[in-house]
Every structure is written in structure tokens, then in C-alpha cells.
C-alpha atoms as a PDB file:
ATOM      1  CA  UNK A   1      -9.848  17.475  -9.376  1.00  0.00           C
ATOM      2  CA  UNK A   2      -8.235  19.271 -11.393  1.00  0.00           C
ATOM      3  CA  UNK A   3      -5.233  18.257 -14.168  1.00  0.00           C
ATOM      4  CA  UNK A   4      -3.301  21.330 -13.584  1.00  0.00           C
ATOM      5  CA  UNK A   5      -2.485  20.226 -10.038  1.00  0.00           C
ATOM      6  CA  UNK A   6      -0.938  16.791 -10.737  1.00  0.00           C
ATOM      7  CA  UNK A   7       2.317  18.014 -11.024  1.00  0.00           C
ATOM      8  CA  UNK A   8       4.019  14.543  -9.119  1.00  0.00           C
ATOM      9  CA  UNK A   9       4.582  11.630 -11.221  1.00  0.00           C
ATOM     10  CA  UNK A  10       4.203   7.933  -9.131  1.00  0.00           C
ATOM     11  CA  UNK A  11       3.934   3.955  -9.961  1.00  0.00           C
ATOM     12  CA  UNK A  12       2.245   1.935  -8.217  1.00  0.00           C
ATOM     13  CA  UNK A  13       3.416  -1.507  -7.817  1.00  0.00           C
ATOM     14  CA  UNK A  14       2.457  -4.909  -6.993  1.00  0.00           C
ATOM     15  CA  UNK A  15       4.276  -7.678  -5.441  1.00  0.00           C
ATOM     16  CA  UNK A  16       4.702 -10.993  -7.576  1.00  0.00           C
ATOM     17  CA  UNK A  17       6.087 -13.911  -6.872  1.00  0.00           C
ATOM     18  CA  UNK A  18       9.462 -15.071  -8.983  1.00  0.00           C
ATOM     19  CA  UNK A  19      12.226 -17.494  -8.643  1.00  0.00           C
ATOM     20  CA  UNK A  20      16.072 -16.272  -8.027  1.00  0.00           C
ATOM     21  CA  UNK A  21      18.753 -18.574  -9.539  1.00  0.00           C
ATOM     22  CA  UNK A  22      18.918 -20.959  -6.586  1.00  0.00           C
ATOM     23  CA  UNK A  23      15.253 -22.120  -7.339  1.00  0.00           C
ATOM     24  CA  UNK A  24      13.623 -20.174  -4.132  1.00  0.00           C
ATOM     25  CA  UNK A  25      10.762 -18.139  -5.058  1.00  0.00           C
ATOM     26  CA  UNK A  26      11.195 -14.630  -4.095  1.00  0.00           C
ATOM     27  CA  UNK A  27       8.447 -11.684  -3.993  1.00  0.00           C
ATOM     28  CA  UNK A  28       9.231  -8.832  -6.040  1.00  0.00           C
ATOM     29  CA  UNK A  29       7.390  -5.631  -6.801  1.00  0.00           C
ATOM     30  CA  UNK A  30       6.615  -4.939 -10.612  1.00  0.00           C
ATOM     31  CA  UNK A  31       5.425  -1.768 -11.714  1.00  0.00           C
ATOM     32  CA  UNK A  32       1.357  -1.597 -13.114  1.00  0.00           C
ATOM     33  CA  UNK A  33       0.993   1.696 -13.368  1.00  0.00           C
ATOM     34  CA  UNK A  34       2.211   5.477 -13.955  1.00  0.00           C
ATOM     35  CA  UNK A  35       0.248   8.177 -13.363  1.00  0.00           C
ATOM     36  CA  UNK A  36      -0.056  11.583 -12.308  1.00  0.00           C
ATOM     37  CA  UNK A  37      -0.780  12.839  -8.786  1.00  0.00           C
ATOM     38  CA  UNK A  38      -1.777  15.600  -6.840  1.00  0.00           C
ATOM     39  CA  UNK A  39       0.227  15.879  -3.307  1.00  0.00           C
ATOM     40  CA  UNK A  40      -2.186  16.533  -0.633  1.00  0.00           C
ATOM     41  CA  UNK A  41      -0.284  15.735   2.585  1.00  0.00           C
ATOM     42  CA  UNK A  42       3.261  15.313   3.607  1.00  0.00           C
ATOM     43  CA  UNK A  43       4.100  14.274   7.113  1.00  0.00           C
ATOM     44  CA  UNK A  44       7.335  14.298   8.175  1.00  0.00           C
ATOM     45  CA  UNK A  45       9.577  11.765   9.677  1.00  0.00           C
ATOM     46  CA  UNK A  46      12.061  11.897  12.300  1.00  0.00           C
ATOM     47  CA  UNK A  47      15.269  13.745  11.690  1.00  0.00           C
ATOM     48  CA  UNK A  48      18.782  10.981  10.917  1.00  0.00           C
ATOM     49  CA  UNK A  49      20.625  10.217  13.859  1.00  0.00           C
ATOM     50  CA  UNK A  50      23.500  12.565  13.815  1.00  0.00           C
ATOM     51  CA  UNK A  51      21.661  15.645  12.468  1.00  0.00           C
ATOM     52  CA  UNK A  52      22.372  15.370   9.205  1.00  0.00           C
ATOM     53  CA  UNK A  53      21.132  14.847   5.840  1.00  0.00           C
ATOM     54  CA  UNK A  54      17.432  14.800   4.904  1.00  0.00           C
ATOM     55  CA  UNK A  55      13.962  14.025   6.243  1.00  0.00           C
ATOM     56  CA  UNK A  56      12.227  11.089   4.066  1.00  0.00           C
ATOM     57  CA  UNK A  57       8.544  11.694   4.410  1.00  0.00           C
ATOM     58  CA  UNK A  58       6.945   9.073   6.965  1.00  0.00           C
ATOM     59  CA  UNK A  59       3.474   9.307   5.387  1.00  0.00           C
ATOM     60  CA  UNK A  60       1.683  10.946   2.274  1.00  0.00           C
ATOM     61  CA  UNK A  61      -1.628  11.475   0.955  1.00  0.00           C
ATOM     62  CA  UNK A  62      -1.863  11.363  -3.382  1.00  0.00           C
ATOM     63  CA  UNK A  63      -4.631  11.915  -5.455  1.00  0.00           C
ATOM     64  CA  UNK A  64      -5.046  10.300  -8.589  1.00  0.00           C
ATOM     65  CA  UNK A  65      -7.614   9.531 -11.376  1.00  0.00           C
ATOM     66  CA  UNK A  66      -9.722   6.785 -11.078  1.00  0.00           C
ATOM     67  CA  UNK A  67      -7.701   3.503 -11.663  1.00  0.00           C
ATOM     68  CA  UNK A  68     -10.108   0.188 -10.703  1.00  0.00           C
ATOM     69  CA  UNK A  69      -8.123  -2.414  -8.856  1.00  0.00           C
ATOM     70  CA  UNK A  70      -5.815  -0.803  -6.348  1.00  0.00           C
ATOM     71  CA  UNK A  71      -5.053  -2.741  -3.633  1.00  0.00           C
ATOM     72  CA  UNK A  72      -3.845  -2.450   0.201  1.00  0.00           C
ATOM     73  CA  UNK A  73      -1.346  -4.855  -0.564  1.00  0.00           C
ATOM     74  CA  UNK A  74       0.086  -2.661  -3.367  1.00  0.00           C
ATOM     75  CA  UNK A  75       2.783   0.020  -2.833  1.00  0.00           C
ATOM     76  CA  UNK A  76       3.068   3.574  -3.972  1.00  0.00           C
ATOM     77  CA  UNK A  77       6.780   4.609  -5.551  1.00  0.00           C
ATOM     78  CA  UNK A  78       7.506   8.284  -5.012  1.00  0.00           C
ATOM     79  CA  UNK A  79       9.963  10.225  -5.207  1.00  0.00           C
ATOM     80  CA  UNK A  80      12.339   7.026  -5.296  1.00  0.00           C
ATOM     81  CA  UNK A  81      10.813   6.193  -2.128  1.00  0.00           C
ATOM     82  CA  UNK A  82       8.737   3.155  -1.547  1.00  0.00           C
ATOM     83  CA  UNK A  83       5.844   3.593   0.362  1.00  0.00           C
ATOM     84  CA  UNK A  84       2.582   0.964   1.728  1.00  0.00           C
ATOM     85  CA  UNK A  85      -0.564   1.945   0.724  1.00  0.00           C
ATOM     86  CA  UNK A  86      -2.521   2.698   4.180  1.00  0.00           C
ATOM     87  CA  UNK A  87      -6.153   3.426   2.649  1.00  0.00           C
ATOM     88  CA  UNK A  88      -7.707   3.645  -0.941  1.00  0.00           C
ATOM     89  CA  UNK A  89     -11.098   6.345  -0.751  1.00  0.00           C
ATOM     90  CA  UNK A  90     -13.135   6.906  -3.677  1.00  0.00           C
ATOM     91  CA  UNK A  91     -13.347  10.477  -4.501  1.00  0.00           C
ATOM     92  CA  UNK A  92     -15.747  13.005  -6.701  1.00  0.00           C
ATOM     93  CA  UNK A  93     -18.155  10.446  -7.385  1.00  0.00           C
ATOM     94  CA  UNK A  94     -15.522   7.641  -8.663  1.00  0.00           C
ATOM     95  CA  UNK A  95     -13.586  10.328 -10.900  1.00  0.00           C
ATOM     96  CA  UNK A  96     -10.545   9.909  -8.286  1.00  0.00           C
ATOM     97  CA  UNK A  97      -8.764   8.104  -5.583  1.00  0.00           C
ATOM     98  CA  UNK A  98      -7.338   9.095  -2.706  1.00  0.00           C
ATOM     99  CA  UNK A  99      -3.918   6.998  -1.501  1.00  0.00           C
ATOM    100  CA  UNK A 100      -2.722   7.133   1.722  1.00  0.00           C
ATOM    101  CA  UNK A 101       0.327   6.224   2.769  1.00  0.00           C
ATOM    102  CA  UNK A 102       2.997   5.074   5.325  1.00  0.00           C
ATOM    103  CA  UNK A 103       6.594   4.678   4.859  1.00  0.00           C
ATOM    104  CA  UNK A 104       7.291   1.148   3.671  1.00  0.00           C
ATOM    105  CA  UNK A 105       8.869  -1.373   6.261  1.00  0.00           C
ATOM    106  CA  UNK A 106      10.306  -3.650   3.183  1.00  0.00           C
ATOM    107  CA  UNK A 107      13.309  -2.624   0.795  1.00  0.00           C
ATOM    108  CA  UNK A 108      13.003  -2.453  -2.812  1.00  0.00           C
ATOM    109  CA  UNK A 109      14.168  -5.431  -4.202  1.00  0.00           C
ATOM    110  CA  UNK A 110      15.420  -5.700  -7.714  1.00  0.00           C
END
């Protein structure tokens, strides 16, 4: 892994609970982290009805270094696009981590 090749800048983020003004709790996702990452796989997703516009990504693959404590329950923010961590793989002999993810079902909530 080299340092030279994490040109892409993500957060991951974690989901914590809160309470909105009408005393409900709420989930929302705070940021725990900002590093650089390697982009190893882009898939694409379907085209916009219409045939316009852009193609959002419907799954990536990052590499990062090592951070301990990444979870599947976690999301990846990149590229202002939220996406749900699919798989967390320990690479180079726990010098790295491999993210994989899917588009995220949920929308960013402030």
C-alpha cells in the first residue's frame, strides 16, 4: 500500500442516537474519522430515468490504513455520497483495510 495512491479523501461515520426538539430520539450519523483512500473499484449504477444527468456509483471498494474498530454498521462518506459499509478485510498483514461498499438505502440526516 502505498501513500502515493490515496489520492480520495473519505469519513467514515457512525450512527448515534440524539433527541430532536419534540423529545423523540432520532439516529444521526457523526463523523469519527478522515482519512485517505485508495479507489480500487467503482461499479456503476443505473442511468436516471429520463437520460439525463449523472451516474452515482452503486458500489465501491476503498483502501485505507489500518483504523481498529470499523464496523458493518458504520457508513463510508464519499464523494458527498453516503454509502453502507458491505465488508471490512484486513489487508498486508493488518497495515490496511479494505471497505466495501453499497449505495446507502438511508438519507443523510442533519
Amino acid at each position: 500500500m502505498k501513500s502515493g495512491q490515496m489520492r480520495q479523501s473519505v469519513q467514515l461515520q457512525r450512527a448515534a442516537a440524539n433527541v430532536n426538539g419534540y423529545g423523540t430520539p432520532v439516529s444521526v450519523f457523526a463523523t469519527y474519522a478522515t482519512l485517505r483512500a485508495e479507489l480500487v473499484e467503482l461499479k456503476a449504477g443505473e442511468a436516471p430515468a429520463g437520460g439525463g444527468g449523472t451516474v452515482a456509483p452503486a458500489a465501491i471498494v476503498l483502501r485505507v490504513r489500518f483504523l481498529d474498530g470499523v464496523r458493518l454498521s458504520d457508513r463510508v462518506l464519499f464523494r458527498s455520497e453516503s454509502y453502507a459499509i458491505r465488508a471490512v478485510l484486513e489487508i498486508e498483514a493488518g497495515r490496511g483495510l479494505e471497505i466495501s461498499c453499497d449505495v446507502a438505502l438511508y438519507e443523510a440526516q442533519a
